[in-house]
C-alpha atoms as a PDB file:
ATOM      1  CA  UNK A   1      48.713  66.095-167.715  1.00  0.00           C
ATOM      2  CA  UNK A   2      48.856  62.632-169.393  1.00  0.00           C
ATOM      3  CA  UNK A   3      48.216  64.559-172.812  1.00  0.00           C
ATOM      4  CA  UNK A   4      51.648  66.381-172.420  1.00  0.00           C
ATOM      5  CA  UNK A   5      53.302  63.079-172.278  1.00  0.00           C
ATOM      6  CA  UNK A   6      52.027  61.521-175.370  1.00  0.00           C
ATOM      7  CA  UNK A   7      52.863  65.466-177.467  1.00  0.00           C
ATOM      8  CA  UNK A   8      55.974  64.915-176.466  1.00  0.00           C
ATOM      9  CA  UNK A   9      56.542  61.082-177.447  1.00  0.00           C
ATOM     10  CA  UNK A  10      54.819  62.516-180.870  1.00  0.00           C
ATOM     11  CA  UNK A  11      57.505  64.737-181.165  1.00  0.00           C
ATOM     12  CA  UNK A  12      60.065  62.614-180.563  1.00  0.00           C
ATOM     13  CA  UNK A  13      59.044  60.132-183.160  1.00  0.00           C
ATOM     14  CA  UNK A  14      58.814  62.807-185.220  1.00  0.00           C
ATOM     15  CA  UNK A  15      62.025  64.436-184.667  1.00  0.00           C
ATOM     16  CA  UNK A  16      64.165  61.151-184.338  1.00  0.00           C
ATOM     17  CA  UNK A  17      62.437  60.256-188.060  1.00  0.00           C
ATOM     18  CA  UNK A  18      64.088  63.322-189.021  1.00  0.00           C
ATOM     19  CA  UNK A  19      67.835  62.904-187.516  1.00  0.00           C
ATOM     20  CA  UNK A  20      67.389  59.175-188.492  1.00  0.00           C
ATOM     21  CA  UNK A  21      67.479  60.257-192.377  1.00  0.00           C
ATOM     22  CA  UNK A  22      70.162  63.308-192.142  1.00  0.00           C
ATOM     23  CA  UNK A  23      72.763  62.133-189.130  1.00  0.00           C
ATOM     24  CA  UNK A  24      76.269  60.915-190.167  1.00  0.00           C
ATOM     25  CA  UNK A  25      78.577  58.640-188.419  1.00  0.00           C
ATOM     26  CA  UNK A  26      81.728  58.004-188.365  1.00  0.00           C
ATOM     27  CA  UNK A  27      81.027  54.068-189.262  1.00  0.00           C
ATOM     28  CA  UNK A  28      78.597  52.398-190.963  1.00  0.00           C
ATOM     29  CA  UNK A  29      78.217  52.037-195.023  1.00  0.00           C
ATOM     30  CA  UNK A  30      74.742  52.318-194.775  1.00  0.00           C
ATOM     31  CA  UNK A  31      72.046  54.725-192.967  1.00  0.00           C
ATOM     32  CA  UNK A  32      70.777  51.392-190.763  1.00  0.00           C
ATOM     33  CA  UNK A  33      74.009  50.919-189.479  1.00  0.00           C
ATOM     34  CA  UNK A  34      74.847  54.987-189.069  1.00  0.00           C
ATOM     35  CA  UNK A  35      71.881  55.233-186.565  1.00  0.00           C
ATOM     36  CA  UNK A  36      73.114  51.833-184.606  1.00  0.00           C
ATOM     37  CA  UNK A  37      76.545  53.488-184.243  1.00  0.00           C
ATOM     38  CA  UNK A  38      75.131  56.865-183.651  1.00  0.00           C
ATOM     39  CA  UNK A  39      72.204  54.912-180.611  1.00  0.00           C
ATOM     40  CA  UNK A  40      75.542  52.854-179.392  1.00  0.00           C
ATOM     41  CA  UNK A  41      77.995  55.934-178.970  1.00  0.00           C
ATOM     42  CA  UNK A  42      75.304  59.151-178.142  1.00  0.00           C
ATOM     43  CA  UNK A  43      72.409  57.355-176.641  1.00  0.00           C
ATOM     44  CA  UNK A  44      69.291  59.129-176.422  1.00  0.00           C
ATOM     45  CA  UNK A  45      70.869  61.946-178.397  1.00  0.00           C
ATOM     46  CA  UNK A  46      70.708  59.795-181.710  1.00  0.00           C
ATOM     47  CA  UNK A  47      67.667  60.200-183.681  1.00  0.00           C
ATOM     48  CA  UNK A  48      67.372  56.689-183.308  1.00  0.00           C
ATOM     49  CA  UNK A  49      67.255  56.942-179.584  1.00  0.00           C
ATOM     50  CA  UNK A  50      64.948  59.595-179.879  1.00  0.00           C
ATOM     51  CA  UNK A  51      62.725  57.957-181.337  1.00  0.00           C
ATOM     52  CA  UNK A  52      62.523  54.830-179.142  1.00  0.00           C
ATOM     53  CA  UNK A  53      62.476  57.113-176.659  1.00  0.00           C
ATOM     54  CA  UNK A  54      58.932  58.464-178.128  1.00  0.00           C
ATOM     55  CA  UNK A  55      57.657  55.072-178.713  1.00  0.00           C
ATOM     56  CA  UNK A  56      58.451  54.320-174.993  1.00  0.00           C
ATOM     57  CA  UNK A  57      56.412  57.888-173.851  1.00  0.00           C
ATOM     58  CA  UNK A  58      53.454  56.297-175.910  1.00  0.00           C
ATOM     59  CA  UNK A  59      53.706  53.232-174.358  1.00  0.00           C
ATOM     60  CA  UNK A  60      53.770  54.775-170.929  1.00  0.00           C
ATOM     61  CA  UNK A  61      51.082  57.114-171.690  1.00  0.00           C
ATOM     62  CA  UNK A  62      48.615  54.032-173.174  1.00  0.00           C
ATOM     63  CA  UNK A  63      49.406  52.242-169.574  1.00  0.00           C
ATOM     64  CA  UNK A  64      49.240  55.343-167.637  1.00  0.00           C
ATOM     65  CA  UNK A  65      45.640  56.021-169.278  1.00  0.00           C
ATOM     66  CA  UNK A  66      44.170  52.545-168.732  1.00  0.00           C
ATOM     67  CA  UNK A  67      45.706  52.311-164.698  1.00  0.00           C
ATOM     68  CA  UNK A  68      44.183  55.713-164.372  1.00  0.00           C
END
């Protein structure tokens, strides 16, 4: 069961990498400051949120498997 949750923070990463490099904003001059808009006004929904959110599933999972 603990497996699932570290696929899915993979994936995450993975996909917030992705929507990290091809999301636009409405402000910000350059990419870095697109994805702090984009994590400020849509949350998890940015790829930068996504992909916190996958490095916080990994985290979880390394703590989960060492309690365990």
């Amino acid at each position: 069961m603990h497996h699932l949750l570290l696929i899915f923070g993979i994936v995450l990463i993975v996909w917030g990498l992705y929507r990290m490099r091809t999301d636009d904003a409405l402000f910000g001059k350059t990419q870095k400051r697109k994805n702090i808009f984009n994590l400020l006004l849509m949350g998890e929904a940015s790829g930068l949120g996504q992909f916190l959110g996958g490095i916080l599933c990994i985290i979880i999972w390394i703590v989960a498997f060492f309690i365990k």
